[in-house]
Protein backbone atom coordinates (compact mmCIF):
# COMPACT_ATOMS: atom_id res chain seq x y z
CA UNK A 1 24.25 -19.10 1.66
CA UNK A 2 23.10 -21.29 -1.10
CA UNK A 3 24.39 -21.46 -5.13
CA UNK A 4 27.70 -21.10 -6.44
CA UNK A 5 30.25 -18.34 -5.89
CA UNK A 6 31.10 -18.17 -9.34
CA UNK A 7 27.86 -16.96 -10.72
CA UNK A 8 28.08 -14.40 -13.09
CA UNK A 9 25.59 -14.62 -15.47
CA UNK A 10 21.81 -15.64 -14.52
CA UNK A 11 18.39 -15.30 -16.17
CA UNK A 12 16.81 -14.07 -13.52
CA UNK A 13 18.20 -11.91 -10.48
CA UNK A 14 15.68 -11.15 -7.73
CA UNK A 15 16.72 -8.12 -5.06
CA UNK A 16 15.45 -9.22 -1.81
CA UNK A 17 14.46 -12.11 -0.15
CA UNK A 18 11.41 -10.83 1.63
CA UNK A 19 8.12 -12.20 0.97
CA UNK A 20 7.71 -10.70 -2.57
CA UNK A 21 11.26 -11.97 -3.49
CA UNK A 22 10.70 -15.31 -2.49
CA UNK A 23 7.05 -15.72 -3.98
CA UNK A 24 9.02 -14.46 -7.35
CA UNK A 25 11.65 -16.76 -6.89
CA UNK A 26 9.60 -19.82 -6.32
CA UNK A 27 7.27 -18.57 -9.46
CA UNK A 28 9.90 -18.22 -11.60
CA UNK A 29 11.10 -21.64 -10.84
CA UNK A 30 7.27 -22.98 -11.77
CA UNK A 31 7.57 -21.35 -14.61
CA UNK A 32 10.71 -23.93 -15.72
CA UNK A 33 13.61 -21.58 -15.28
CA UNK A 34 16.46 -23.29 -13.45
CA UNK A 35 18.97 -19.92 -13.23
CA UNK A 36 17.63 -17.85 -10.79
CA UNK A 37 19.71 -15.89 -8.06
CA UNK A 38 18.11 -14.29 -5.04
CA UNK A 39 20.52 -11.39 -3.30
CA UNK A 40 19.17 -10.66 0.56
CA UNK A 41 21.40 -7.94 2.50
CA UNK A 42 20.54 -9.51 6.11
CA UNK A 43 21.42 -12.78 7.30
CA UNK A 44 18.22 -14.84 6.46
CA UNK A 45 15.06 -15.16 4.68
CA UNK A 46 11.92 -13.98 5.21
CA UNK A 47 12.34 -10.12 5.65
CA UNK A 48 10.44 -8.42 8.00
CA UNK A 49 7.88 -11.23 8.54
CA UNK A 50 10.39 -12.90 10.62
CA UNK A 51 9.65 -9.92 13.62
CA UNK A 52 5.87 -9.95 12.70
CA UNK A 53 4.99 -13.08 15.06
CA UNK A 54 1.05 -11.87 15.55
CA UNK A 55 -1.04 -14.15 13.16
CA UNK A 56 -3.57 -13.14 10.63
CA UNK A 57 -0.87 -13.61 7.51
CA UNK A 58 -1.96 -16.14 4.91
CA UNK A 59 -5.94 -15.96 5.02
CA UNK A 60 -6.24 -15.40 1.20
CA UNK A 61 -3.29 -17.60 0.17
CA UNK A 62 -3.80 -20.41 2.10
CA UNK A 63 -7.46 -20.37 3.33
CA UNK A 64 -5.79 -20.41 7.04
CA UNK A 65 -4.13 -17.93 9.82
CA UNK A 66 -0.69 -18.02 10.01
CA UNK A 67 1.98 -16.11 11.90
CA UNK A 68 4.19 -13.96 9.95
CA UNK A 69 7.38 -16.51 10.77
CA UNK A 70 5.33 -19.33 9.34
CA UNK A 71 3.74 -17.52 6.23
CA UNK A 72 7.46 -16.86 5.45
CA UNK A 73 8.88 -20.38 6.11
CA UNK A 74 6.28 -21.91 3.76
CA UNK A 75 8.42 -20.15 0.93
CA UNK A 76 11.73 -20.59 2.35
CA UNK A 77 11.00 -24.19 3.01
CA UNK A 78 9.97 -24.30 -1.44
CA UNK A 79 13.49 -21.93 -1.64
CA UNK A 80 15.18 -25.07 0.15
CA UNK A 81 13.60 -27.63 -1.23
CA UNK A 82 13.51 -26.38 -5.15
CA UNK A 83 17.69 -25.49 -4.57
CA UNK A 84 17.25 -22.00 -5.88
CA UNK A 85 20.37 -20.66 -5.31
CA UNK A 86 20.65 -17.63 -2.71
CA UNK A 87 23.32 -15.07 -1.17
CA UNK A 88 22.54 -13.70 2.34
CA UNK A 89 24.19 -10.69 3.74
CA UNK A 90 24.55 -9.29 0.47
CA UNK A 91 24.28 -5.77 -0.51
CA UNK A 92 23.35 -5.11 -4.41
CA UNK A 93 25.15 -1.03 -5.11
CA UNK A 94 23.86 -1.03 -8.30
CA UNK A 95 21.86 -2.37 -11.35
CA UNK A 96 22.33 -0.84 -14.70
CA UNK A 97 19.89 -0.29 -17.13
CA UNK A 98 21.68 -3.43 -19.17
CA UNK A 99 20.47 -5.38 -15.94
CA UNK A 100 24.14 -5.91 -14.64
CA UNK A 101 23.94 -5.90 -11.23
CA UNK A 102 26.93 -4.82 -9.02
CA UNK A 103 26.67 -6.42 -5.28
CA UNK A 104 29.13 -7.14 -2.59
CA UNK A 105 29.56 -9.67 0.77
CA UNK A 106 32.39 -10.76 2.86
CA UNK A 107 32.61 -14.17 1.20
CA UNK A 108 32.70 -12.96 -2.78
CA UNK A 109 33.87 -9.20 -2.41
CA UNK A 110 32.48 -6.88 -5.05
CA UNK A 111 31.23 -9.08 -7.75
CA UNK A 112 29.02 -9.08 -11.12
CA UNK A 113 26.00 -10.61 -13.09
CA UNK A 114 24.49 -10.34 -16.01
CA UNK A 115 20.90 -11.32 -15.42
CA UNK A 116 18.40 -12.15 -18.25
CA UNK A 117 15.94 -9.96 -16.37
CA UNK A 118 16.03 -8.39 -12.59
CA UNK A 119 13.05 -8.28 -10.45
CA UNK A 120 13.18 -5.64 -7.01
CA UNK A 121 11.57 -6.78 -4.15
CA UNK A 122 13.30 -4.78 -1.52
CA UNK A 123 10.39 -3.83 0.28
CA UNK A 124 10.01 -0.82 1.95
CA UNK A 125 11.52 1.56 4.93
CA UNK A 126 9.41 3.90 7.87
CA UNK A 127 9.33 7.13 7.78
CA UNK A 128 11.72 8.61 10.87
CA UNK A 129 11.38 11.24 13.17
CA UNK A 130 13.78 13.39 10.47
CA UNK A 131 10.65 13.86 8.29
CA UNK A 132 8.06 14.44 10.19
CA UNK A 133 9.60 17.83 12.00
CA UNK A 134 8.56 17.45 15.84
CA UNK A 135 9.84 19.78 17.96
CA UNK A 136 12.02 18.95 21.33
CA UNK A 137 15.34 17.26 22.16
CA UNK A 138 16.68 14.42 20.66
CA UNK A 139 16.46 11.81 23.90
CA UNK A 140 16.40 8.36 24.44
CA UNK A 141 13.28 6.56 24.13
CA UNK A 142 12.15 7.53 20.51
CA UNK A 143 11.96 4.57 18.02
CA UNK A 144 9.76 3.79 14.93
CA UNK A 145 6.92 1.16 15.75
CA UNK A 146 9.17 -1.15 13.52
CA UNK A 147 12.23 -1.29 15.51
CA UNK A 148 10.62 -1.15 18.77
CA UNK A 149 8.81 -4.52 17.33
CA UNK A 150 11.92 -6.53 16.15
CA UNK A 151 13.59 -5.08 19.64
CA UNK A 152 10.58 -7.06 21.55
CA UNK A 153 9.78 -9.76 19.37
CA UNK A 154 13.43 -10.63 18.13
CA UNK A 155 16.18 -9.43 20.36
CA UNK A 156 14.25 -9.67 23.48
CA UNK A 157 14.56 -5.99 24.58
CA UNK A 158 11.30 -3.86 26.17
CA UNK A 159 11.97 -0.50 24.78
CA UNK A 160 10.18 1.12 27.80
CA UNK A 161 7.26 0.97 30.23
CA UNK A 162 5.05 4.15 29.62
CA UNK A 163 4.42 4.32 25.88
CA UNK A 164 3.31 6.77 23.29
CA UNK A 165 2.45 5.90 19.68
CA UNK A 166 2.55 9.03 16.85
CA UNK A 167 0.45 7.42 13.99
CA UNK A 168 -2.37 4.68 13.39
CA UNK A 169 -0.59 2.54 10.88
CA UNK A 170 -0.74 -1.41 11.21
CA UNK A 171 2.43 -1.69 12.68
CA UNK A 172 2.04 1.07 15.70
CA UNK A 173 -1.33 -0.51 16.20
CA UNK A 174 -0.07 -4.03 16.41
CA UNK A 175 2.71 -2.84 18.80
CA UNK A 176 0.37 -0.80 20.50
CA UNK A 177 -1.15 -4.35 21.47
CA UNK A 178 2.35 -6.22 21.62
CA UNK A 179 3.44 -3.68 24.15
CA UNK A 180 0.81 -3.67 26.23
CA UNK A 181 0.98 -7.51 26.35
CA UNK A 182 4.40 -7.30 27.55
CA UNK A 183 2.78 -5.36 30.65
CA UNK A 184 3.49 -1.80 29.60
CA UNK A 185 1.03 0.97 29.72
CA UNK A 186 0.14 2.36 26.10
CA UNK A 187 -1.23 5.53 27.13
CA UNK A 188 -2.42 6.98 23.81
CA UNK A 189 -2.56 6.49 19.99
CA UNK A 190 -1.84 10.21 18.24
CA UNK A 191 -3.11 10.30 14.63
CA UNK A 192 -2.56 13.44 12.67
CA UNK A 193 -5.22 12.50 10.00
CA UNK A 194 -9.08 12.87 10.76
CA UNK A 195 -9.08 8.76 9.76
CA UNK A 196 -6.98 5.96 10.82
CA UNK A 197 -3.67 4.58 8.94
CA UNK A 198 -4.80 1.03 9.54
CA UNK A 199 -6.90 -1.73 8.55
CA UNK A 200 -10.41 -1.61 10.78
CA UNK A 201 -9.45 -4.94 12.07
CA UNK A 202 -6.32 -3.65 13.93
CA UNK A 203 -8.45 -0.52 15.56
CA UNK A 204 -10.57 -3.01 16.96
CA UNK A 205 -8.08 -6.38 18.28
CA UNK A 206 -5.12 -3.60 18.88
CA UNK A 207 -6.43 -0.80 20.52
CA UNK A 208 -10.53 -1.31 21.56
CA UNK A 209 -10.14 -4.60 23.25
CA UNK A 210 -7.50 -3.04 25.40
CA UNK A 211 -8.84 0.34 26.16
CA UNK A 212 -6.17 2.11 24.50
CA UNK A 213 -7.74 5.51 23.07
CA UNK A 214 -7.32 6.61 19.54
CA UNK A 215 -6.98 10.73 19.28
CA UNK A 216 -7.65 11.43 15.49
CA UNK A 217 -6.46 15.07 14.14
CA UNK A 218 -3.75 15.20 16.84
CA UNK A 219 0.12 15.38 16.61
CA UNK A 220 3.12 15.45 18.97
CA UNK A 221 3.92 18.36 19.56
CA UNK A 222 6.55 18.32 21.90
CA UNK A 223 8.86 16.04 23.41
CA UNK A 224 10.33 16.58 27.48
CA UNK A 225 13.70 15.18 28.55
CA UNK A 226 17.38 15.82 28.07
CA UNK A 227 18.77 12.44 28.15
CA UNK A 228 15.21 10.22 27.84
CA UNK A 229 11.55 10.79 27.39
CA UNK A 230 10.00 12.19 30.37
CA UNK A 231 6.81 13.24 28.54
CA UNK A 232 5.08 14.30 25.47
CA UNK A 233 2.84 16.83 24.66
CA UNK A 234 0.08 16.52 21.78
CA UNK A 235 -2.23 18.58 20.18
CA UNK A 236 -5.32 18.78 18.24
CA UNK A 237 -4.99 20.01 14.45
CA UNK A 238 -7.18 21.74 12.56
CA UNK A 239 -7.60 21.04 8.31
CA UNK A 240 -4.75 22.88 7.81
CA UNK A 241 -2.85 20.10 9.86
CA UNK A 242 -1.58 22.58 12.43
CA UNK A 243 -2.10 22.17 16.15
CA UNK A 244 -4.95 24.42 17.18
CA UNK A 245 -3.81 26.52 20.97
CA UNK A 246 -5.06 25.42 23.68
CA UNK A 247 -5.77 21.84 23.08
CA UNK A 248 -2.34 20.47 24.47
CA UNK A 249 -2.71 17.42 26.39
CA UNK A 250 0.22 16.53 28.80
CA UNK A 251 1.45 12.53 28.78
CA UNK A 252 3.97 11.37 31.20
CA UNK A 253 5.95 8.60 29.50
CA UNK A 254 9.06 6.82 28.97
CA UNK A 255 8.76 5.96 24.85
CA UNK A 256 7.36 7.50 21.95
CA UNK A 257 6.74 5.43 19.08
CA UNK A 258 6.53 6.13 15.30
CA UNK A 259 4.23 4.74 13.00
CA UNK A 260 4.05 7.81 10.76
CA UNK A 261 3.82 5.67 7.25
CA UNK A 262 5.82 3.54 4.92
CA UNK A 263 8.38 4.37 1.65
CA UNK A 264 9.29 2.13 -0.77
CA UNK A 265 13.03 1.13 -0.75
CA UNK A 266 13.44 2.60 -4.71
CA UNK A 267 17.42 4.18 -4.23
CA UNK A 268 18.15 1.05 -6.39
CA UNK A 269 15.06 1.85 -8.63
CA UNK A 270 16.10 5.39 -8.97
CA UNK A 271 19.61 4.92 -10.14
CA UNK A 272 18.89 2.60 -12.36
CA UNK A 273 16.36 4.78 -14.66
CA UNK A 274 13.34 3.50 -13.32
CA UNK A 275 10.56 5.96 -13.40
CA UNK A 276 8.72 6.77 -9.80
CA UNK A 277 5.12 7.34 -9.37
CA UNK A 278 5.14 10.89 -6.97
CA UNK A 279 2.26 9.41 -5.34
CA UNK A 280 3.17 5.88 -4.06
CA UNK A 281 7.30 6.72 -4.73
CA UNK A 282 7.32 3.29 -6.44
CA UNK A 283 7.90 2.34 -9.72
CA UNK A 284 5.16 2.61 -12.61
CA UNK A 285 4.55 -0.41 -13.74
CA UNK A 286 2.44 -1.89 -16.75
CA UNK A 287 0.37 -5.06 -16.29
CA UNK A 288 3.25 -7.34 -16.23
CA UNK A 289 4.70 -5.54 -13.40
CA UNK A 290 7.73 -4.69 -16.15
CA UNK A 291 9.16 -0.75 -14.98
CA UNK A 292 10.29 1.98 -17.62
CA UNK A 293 13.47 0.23 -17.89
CA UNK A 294 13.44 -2.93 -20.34
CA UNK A 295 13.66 -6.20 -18.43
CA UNK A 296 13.70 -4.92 -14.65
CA UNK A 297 9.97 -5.79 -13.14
CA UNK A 298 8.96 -4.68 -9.31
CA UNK A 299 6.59 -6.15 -6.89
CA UNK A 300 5.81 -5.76 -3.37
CA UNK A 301 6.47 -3.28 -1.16
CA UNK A 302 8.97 -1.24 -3.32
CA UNK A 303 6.11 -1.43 -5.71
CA UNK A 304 3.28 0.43 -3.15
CA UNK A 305 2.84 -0.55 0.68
CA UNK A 306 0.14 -3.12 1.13
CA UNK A 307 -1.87 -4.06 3.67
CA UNK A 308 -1.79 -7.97 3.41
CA UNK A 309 1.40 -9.87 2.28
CA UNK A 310 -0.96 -12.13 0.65
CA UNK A 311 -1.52 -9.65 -1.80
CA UNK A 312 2.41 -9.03 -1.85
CA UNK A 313 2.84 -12.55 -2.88
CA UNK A 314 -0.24 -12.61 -5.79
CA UNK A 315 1.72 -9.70 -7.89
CA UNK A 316 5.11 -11.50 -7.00
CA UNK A 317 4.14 -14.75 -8.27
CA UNK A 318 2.85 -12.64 -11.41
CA UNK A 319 6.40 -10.77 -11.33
CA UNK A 320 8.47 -13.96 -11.16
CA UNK A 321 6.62 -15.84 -14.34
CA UNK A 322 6.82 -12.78 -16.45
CA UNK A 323 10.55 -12.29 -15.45
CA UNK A 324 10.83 -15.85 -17.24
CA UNK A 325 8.70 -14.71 -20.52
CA UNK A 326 11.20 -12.01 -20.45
CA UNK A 327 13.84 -13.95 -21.08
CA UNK A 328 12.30 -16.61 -23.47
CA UNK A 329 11.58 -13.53 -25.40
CA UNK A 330 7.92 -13.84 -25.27
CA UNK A 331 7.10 -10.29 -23.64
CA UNK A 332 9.16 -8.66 -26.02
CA UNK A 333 9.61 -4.73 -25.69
CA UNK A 334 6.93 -2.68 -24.29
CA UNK A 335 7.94 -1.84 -20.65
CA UNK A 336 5.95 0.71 -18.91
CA UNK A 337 6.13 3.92 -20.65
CA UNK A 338 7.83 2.32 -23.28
CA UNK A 339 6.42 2.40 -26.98
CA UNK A 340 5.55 -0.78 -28.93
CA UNK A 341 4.28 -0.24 -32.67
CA UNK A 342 2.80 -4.05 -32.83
CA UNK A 343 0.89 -3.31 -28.82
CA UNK A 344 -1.06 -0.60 -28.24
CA UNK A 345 -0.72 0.39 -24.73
CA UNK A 346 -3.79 1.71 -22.68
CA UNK A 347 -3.33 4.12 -19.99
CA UNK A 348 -4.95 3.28 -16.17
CA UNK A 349 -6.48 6.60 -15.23
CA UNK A 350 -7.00 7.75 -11.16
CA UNK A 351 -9.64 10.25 -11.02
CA UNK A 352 -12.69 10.80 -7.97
CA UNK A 353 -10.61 9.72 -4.95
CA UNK A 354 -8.76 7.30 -6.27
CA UNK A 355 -4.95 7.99 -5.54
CA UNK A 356 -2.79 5.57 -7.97
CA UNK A 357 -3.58 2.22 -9.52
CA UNK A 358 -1.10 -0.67 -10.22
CA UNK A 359 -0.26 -1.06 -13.34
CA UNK A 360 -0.47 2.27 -14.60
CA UNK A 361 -0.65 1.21 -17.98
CA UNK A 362 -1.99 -2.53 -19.90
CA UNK A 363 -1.22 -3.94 -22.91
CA UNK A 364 -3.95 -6.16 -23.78
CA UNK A 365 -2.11 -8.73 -25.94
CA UNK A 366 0.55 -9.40 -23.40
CA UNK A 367 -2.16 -9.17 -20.53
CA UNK A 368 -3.64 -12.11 -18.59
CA UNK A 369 -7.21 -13.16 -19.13
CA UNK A 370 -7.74 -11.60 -16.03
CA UNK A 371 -5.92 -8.61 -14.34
CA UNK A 372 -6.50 -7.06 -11.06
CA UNK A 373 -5.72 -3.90 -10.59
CA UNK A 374 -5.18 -2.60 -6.94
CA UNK A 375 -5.57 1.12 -6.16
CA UNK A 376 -5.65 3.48 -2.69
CA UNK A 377 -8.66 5.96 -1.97
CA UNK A 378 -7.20 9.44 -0.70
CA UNK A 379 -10.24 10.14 2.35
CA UNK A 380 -13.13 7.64 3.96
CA UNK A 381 -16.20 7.03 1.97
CA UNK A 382 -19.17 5.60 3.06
CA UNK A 383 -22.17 4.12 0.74
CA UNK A 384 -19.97 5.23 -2.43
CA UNK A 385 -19.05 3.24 -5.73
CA UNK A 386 -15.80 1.98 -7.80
CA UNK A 387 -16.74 2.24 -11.21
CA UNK A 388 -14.37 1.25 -14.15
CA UNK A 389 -14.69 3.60 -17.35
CA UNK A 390 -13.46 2.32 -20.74
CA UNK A 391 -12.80 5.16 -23.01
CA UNK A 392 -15.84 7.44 -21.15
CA UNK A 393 -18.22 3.99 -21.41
CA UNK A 394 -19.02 2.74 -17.48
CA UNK A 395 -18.37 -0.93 -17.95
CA UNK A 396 -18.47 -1.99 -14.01
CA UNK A 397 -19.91 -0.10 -10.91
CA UNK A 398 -19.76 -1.40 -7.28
CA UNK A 399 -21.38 -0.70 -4.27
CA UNK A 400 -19.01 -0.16 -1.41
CA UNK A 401 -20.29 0.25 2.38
CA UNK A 402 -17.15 2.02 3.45
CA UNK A 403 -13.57 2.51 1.62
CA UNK A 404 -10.63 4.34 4.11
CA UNK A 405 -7.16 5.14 2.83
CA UNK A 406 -5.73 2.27 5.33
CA UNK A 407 -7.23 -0.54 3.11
CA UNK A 408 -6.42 -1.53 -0.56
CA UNK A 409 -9.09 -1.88 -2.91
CA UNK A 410 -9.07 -3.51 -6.03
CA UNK A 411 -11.17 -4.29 -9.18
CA UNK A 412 -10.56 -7.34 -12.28
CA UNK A 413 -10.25 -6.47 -16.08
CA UNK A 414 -11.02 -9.26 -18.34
CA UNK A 415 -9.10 -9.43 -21.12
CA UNK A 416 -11.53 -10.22 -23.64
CA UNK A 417 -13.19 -6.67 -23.13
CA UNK A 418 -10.45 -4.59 -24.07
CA UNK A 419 -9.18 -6.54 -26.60
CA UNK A 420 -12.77 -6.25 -28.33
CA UNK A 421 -12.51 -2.43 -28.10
CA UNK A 422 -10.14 -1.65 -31.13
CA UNK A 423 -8.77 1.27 -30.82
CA UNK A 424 -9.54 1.97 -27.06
CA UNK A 425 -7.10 4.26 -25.46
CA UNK A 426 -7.73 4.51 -21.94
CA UNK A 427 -9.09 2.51 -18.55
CA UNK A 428 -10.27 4.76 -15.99
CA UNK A 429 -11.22 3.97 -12.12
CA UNK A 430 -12.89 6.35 -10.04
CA UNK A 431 -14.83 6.87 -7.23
CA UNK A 432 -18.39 7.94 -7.25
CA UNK A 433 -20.95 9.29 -4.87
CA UNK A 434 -23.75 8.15 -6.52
């Protein structure tokens, strides 16, 4: 732990000292703001990079591979070295829409602050076996692909030697790999989607180069064994998503892993007034990552699941710095979904495949003089287009050679064109065919 214990009122408060929280906190500190408190419920920084030792982190932020361990030092070492003050195994209950957050640890007890402005970064949780209604006992032997990682790659442990993986996301597919490297036999990959979870890259180091077969449109089933896994039974679906008769295929195994898809951690976000987009269960957000409520900005994972922490970091650093102009008092009101009689705020439309986009709304006075805006496609396209509509007027169209639901896309507003549109009410991306 790092900062004083008698903290109670702080410009900025960041919730989670993962890799968006500490790219906020180090931003924020760029940005010349010396009170800055970052609350972390486990007993280090870094968040979950600290289990992801495979490399391929930090291509786009610093033009070289890195394991996840050392993508996260880098910021913990600029934590350290800047002396922005921290609090590890701390557990924030509450923030209120007047930004006071309520936390507690063994050291402080329950305790208060006041903070200037609040920024979540408290990434995001798998989806368990709870939610995704498979039939069978309740044995040993059944983890998500996340725990079955940190067992292996943190504690030591080899959750078992004849594996099963229900989903394609990146994390089943990289343990589908680590697993197999740790001499157990991956037997089979079960997606219930016609398409894959995860980036292209993973299908190919994770699962081709080791012969591990990928069954698309199947699901689990059911699940043998009293005590543990003694085997699992999958099934092709048909577009209804229910297994078809007749197409069960029998696996003898000791494991089952899920990888069944990602939730932002928003219980926080909820209760404090913050409205949640239904399709990425994150907050909306306008284009300086600001929520509905005044003052309280997201980023990250709670915002919408990424693929690359790179990425994560980009709208974190973004986060952090307008945290700061918060409280200076140069963003002023405005918030998403907020009304502002001196901004006009322009909506970000989804339409043609396109699932969400982040932000879901832009000022352009309080914009950047560039924005990206990332966004999900809802099936695979091949040979389609991203076009980018300003009030009904196509402004930019790209060729794409393939877009899949597994990999973010993204396209870059400049400024200067929607301020020169007086009057313009709405930015709309969408995929097109031709």
């Amino acid at each position: 732990m790092s900062g004083s214990n008698d903290l109670r009122s702080v410009d900025v408060v960041i919730i989670g000292g993962g890799p968006a929280g500490l790219s906020a906190a180090v931003a924020a500190h760029e940005e010349g703001c010396d009170s800055i408190l970052v609350l972390e419920r486990d007993n280090c920084l870094g968040g979950i990079l600290n289990q992801c030792i495979h490399n391929g982190f930090g291509l786009h932020r610093f033009k070289e591979e890195l394991t996840g361990p050392e993508y996260a030092h880098r910021f913990v070492k600029r934590v350290e070295e800047e002396r922005i003050p921290y609090k590890l195994n701390t557990m924030v209950m509450d923030v209120s829409p007047e930004r006071v957050v309520t936390a507690m640890n063994r050291e402080d007890g329950m305790f208060q602050v006041q903070a200037g402005a609040v920024v979540l970064a408290m990434g995001c949780r798998e989806r368990p076996r709870g939610a995704l209604n498979i039939p069978g006992c309740r044995p040993a032997g059944i983890y998500t692909a996340g725990t079955a990682q940190r067992l292996v790659n943190v504690e030591g442990y080899l959750p078992g030697r004849e594996v099963v993986i229900l989903g394609s996301g990146d994390i089943g597919l990289i343990m589908a790999r680590r697993m197999t490297l740790e001499g157990a036999k991956v037997k089979v990959v079960a997606e219930l989607l016609p398409y894959s979870g995860g980036l292209k890259r993973n299908i190919v180091q994770c699962l081709d180069d080791f012969g591990i077969p990928l069954k698309l449109s199947h699901t689990v089933v059911d699940i043998e064994g009293a005590e543990r896994v003694k085997a699992v039974t999958i099934a092709r679906v048909g577009p209804d998503r229910r297994p078809i008769p007749g197409t069960e295929e029998r696996y003898v195994c000791d494991t089952l892993l899920l990888s069944c898809g990602l939730i932002p951690e928003n219980e926080l976000s909820s209760a404090c007034g913050v409205r949640l987009s239904p399709v990425t269960s994150g907050p909306v957000v306008n284009e300086s990552f600001e929520t509905s409520v005044l003052g309280v900005f997201a980023c990250g994972n709670v915002l919408h699941v990424h693929d690359l922490v790179d990425y994560v970091s980009e709208e974190a650093d973004e986060a952090g710095r307008r945290a700061v102009a918060f409280v200076q008092g140069e963003l002023g009101p405005g918030g998403a979904g907020q009304r502002d009689a001196a901004h006009a705020r322009i909506a970000v439309r989804a339409t043609g495949g396109v699932r969400y986009t982040v932000p879901s709304t832009i000022d352009p006075v309080r914009m950047a003089d560039k924005l990206t805006v990332r966004f999900r496609v809802g099936d695979v396209y091949q040979d389609a287009y991203v076009s980018v509509y300003l009030d009904g007027e196509r402004v930019q169209r790209r060729r794409k050679q393939i877009m899949a639901p597994g990999e973010m896309e993204q396209v870059i507003l400049r400024k200067a064109d929607l301020v020169g549109r007086p009057g313009l009410s709405s930015v709309t991306v969408a995929v097109e065919r031709e």
